[in-house]
Protein backbone atom coordinates (compact mmCIF):
# COMPACT_ATOMS: atom_id res chain seq x y z
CA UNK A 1 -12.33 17.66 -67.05
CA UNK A 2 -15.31 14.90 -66.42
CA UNK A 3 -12.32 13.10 -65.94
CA UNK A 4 -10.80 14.69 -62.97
CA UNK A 5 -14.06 14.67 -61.34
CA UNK A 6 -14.83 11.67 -61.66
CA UNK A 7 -11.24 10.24 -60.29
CA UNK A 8 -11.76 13.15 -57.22
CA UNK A 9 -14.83 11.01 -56.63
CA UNK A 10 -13.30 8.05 -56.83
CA UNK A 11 -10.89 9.29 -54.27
CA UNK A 12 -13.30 10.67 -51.93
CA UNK A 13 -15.32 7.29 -52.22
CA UNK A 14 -12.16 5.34 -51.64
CA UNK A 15 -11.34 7.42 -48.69
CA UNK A 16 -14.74 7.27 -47.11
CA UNK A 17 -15.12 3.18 -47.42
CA UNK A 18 -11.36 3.16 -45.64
CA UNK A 19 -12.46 5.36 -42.93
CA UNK A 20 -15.90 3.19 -42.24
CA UNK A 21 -13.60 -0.16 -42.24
CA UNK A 22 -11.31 1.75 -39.93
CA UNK A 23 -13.94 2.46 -37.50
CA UNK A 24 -15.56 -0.60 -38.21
CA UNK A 25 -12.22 -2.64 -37.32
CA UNK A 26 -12.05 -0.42 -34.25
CA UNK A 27 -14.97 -1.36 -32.80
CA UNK A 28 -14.44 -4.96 -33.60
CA UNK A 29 -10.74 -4.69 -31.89
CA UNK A 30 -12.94 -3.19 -28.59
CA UNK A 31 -14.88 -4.95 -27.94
CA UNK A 32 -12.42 -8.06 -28.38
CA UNK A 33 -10.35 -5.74 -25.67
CA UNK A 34 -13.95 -6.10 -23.12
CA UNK A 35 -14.40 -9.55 -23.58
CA UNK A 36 -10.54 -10.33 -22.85
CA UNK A 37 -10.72 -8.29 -20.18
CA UNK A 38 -13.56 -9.86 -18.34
CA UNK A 39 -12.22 -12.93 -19.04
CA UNK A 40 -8.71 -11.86 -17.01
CA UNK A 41 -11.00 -10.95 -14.64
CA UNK A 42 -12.71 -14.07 -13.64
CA UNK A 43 -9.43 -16.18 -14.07
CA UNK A 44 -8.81 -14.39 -10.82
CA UNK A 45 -6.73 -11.27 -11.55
CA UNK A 46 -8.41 -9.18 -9.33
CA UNK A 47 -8.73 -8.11 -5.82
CA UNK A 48 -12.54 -8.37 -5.40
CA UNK A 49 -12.13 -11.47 -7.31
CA UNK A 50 -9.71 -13.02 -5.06
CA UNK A 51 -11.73 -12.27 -1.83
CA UNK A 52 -15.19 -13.58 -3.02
CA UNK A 53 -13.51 -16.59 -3.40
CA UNK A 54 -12.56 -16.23 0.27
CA UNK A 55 -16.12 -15.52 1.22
CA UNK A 56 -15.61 -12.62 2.14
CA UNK A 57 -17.65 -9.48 1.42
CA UNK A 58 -16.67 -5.53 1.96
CA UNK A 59 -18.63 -4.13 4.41
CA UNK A 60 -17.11 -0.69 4.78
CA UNK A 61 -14.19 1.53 3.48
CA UNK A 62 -12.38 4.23 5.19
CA UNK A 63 -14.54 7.46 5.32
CA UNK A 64 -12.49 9.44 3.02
CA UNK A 65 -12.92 12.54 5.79
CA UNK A 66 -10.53 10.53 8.28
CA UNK A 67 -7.38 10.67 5.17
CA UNK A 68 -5.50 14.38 4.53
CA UNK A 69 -5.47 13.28 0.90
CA UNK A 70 -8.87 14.14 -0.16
CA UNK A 71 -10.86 14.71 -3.66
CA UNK A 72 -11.32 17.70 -4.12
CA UNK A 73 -7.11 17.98 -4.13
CA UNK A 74 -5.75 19.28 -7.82
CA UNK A 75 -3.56 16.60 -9.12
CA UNK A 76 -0.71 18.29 -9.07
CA UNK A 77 -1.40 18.91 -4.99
CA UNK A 78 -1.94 14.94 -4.76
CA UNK A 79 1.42 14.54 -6.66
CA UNK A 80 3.36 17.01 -4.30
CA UNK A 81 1.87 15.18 -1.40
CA UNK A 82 2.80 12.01 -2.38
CA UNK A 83 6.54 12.83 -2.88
CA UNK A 84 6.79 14.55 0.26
CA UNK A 85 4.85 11.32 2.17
CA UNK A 86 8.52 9.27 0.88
CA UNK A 87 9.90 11.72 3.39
CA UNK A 88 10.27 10.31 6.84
CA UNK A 89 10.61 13.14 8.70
CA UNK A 90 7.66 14.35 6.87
CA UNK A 91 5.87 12.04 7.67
CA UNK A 92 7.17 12.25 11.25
CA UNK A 93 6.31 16.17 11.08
CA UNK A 94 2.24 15.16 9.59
CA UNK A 95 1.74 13.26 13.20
CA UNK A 96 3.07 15.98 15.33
CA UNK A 97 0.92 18.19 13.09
CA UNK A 98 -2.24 16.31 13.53
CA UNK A 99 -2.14 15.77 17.46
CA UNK A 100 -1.74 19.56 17.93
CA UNK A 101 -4.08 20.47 14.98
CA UNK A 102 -3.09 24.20 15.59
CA UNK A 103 0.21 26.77 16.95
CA UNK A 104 1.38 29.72 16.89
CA UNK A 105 4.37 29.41 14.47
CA UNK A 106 5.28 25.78 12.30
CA UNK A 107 8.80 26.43 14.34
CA UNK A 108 7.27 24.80 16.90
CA UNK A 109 7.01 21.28 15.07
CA UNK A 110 10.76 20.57 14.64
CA UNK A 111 11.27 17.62 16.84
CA UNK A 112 12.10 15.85 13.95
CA UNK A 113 13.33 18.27 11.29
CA UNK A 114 14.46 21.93 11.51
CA UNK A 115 12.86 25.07 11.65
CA UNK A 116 13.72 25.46 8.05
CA UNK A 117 12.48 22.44 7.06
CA UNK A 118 9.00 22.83 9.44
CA UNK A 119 8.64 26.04 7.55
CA UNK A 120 8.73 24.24 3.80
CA UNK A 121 6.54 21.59 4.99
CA UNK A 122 3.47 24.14 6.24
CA UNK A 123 3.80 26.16 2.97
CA UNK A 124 3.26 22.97 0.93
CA UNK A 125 0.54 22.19 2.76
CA UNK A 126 -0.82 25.75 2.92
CA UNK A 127 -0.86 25.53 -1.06
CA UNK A 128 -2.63 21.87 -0.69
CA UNK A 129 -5.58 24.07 0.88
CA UNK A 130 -5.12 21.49 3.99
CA UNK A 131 -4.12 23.95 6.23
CA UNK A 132 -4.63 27.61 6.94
CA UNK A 133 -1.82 29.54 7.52
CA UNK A 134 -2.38 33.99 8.77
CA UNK A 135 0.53 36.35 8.67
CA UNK A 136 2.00 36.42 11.85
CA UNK A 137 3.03 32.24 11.45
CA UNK A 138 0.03 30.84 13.09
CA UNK A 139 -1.88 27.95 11.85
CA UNK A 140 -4.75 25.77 11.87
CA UNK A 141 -5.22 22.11 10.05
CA UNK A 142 -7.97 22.58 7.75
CA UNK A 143 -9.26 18.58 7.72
CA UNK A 144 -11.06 18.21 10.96
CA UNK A 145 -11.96 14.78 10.21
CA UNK A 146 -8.12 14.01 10.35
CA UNK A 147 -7.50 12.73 14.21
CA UNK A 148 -4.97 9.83 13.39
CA UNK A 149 -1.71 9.91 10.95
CA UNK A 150 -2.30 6.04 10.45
CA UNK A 151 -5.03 6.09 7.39
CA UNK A 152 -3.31 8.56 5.90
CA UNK A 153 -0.36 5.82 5.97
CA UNK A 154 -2.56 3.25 5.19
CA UNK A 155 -3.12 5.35 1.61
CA UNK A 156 0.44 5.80 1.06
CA UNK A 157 1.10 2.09 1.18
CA UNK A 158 -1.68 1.31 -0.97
CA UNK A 159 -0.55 3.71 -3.66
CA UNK A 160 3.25 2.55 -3.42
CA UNK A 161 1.60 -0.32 -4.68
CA UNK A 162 -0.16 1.57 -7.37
CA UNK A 163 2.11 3.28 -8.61
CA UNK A 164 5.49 1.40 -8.15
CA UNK A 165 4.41 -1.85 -8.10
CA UNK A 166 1.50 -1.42 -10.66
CA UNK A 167 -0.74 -3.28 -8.76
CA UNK A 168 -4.62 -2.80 -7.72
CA UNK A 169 -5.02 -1.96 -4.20
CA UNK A 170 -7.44 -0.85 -1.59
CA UNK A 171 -6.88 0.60 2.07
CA UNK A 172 -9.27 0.75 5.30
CA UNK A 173 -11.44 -1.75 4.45
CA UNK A 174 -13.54 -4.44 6.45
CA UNK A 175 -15.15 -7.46 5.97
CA UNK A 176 -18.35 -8.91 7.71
CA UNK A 177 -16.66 -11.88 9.18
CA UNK A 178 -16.33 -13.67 12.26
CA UNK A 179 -13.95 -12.60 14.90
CA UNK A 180 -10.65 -11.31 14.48
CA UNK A 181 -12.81 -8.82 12.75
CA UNK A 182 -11.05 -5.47 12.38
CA UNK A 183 -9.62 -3.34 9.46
CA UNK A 184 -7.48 -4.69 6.68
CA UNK A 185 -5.20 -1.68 6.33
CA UNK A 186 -3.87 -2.72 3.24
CA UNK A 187 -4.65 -5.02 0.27
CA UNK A 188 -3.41 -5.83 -3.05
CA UNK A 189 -3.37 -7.85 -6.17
CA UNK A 190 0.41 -8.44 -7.62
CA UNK A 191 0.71 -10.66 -10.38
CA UNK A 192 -2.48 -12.55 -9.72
CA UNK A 193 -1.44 -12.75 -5.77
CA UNK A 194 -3.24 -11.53 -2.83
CA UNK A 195 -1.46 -9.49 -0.30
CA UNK A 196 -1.97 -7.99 2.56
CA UNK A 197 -0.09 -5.13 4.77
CA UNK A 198 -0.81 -3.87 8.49
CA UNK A 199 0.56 -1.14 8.63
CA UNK A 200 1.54 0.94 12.17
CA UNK A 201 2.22 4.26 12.32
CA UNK A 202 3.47 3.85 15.81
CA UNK A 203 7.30 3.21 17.36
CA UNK A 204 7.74 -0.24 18.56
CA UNK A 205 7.28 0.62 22.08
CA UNK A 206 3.71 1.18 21.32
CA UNK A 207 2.53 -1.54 19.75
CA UNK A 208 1.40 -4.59 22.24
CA UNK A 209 1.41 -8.17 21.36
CA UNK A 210 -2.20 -7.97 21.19
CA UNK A 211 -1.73 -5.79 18.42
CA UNK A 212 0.38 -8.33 16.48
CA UNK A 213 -1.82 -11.13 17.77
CA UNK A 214 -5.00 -9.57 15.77
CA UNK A 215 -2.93 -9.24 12.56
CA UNK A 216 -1.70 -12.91 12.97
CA UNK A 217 -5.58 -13.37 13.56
CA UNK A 218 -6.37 -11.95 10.67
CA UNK A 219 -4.05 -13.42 8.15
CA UNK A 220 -5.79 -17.06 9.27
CA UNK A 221 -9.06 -15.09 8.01
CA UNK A 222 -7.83 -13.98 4.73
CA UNK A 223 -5.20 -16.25 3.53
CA UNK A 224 -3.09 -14.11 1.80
CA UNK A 225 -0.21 -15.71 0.04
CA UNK A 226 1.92 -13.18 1.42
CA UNK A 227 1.36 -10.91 4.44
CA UNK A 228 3.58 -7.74 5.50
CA UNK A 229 3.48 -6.35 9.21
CA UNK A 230 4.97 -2.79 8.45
CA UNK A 231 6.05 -0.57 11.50
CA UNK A 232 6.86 3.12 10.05
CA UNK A 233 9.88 3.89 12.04
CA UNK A 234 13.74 3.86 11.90
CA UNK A 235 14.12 1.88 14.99
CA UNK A 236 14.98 -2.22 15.32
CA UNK A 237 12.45 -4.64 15.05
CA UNK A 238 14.46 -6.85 17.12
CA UNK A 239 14.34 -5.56 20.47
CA UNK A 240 10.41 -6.25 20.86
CA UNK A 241 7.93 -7.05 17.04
CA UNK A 242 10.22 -10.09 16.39
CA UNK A 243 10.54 -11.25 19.97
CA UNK A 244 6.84 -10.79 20.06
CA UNK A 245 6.09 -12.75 16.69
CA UNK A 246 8.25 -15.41 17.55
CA UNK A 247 6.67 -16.28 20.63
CA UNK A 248 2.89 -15.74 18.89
CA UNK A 249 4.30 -18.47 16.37
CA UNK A 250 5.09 -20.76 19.11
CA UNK A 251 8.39 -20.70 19.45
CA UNK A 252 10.62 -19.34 22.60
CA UNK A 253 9.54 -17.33 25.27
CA UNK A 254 9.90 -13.83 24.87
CA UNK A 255 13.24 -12.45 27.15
CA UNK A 256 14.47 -16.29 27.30
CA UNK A 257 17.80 -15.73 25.62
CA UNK A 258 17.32 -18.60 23.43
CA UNK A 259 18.01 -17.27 19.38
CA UNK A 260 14.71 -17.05 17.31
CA UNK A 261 13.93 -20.20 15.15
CA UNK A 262 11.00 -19.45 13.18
CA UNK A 263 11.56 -15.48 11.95
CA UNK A 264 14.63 -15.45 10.32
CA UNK A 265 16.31 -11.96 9.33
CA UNK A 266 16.14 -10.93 5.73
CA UNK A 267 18.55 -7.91 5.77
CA UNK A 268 18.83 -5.05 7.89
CA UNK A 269 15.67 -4.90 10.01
CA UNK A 270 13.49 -7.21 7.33
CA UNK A 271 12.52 -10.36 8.82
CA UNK A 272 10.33 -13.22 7.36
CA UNK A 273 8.81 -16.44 8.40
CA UNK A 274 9.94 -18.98 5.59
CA UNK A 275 9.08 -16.17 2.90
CA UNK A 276 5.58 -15.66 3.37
CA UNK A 277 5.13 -13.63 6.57
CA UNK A 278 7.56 -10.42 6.75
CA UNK A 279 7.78 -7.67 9.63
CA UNK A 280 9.98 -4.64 8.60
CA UNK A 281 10.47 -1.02 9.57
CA UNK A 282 10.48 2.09 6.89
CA UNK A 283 14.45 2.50 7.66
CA UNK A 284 16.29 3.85 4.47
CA UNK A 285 12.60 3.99 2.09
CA UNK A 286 9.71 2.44 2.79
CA UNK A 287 9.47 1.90 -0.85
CA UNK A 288 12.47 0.14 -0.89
CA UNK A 289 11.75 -2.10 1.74
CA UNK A 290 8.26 -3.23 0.57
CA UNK A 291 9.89 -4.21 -2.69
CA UNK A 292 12.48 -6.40 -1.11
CA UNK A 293 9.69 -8.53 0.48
CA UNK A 294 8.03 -9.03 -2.64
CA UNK A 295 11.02 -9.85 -4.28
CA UNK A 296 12.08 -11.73 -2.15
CA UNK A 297 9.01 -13.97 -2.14
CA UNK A 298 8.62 -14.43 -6.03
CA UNK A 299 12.24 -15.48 -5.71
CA UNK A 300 11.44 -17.79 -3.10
CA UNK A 301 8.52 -19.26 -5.46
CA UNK A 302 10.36 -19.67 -8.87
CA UNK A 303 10.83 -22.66 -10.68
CA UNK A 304 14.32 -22.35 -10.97
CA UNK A 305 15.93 -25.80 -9.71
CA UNK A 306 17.69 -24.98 -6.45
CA UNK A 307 19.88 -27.20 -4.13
CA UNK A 308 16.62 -29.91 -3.12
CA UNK A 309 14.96 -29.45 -7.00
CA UNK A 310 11.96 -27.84 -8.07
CA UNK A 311 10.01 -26.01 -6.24
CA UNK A 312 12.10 -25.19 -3.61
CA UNK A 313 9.82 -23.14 -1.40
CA UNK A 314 8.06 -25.59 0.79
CA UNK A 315 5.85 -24.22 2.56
CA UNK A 316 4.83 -25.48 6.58
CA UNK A 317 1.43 -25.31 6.94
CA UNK A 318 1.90 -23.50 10.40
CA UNK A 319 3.45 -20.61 8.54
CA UNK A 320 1.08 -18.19 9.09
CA UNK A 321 -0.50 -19.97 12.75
């Protein structure tokens, strides 16, 4: 009987000493995790990382009032919302929605979808708690700090990149810096790059080369080692953002006849400027597209021996002037 107890002991004490060296090794294995961490972290792995290097320091973010996504949202509301922003006609529905900010019936937002369709839309939104919705149809957007579609956009783009390309990102931000000045609408760290996204949430016919000037502006500011001028529509880029980049870049005349040197199509309505400056619509999935630049560009910058050797991405330094 002493026996027993004493092996039970025994067993308990063995148990107890694996259990403390458990924990013990735990800890040790955590704290190993922090220091590697912080060390991936100043090697340059991060965003904030990669723009103190630039000298450049955030001075504001987007007030999150301005964005329809907002925190007090359930996740499973912020989940819905984000597969329904993949939609363009939803999307195309949100900006109708915000300009009238109220109606009589969600019938009368169909310019883009049908009735049926309008109708889905406003109940999903209805159970987001962003709008309020009465009986008889009518209805009234709940977010009154809403007045634009764009920085809601801006937040979809940033967590594409979150979430499909597993990359930090931020949206809305600014820096105090000299002129260009103006909002970054987009940043984000991908496999220790910087990039950088304008995103417009308007057709082509209303954005003015002044527009496209500022971004250009602001690319100089931030060197990016890859920048993205997004337009969220359907329609070319062609008939006026390429005409309009190519003759920012310095090369013919816009309306002169004579075929585009410098921005070279990628495929479909993707263009680039030797693989480091792209302008692209949202035609087919936005998604889609945004991972065809960035493919493309890590292609572009692979070691792979190509037809003139090593390194065959040679970059002109008035790429991005």
């Amino acid at each position: 009987m002493k026996r027993e107890n004493s092996c039970e002991v025994g067993v308990c004490l063995g148990m107890h000493v694996t259990r403390r060296m458990l924990r013990a090794q735990n800890a040790l294995i955590a704290r190993r995790l922090a220091r590697l961490e912080r060390a991936v972290t100043r090697l340059g792995g991060g965003i904030h990382q990669m723009l103190r290097r630039r000298g450049l320091k955030l001075h504001r973010k987007i007030a999150p009032e301005r964005l329809l996504v907002h925190r007090g949202m359930s996740p499973q509301a912020k989940e819905e919302f984000y597969r329904l922003m993949h939609s363009y006609s939803f999307r195309l529905w949100l900006r109708d929605l915000i300009k009238l900010r109220q109606g009589e019936a969600p019938e009368a937002i169909c310019s883009y979808c049908s009735a049926a369709s309008s109708r889905q839309y406003m109940d999903a939104l209805s159970q987001m708690g962003l709008v309020e919705t009465s009986r008889g149809g009518s209805w009234r957007l709940l977010r009154e700090g809403v007045t634009s579609f764009g920085e809601t956009l801006e937040w979809f783009v940033a967590e594409i990149f979150r979430r499909e390309f597993c990359a930090q990102a931020i949206h809305g931000v600014s820096f105090r810096s000299p002129p260009p000045g103006g909002d970054f609408d987009v940043l984000a760290a991908v496999e220790g790059l910087l990039v950088y996204v304008e995103c417009k949430s308007s057709p082509p016919r209303g954005i003015e080369e002044e527009e496209v000037a500022g971004f250009l502006g602001r690319c100089r500011l931030l060197a990016p080692h890859l920048a993205l001028f997004l337009v969220d529509t359907h329609l070319r880029m062609l008939d006026k953002m390429v005409p309009i980049l190519e003759e920012l870049l310095g090369g013919a005349p816009r309306d002169s006849g004579v075929i585009p040197q410098k921005v070279q199509r990628l495929e479909r309505e993707i263009f680039h400027v030797q693989h480091r400056l792209y302008v692209l619509n949202s035609g087919r999935r936005l998604a889609g597209n945004l991972r065809c630049c960035l493919m493309d560009f890590l292609r572009e910058q692979s070691c792979v021996p190509g037809a003139i050797g090593l390194g065959t991405a040679r970059l002109d330094e008035k790429a991005l002037i």
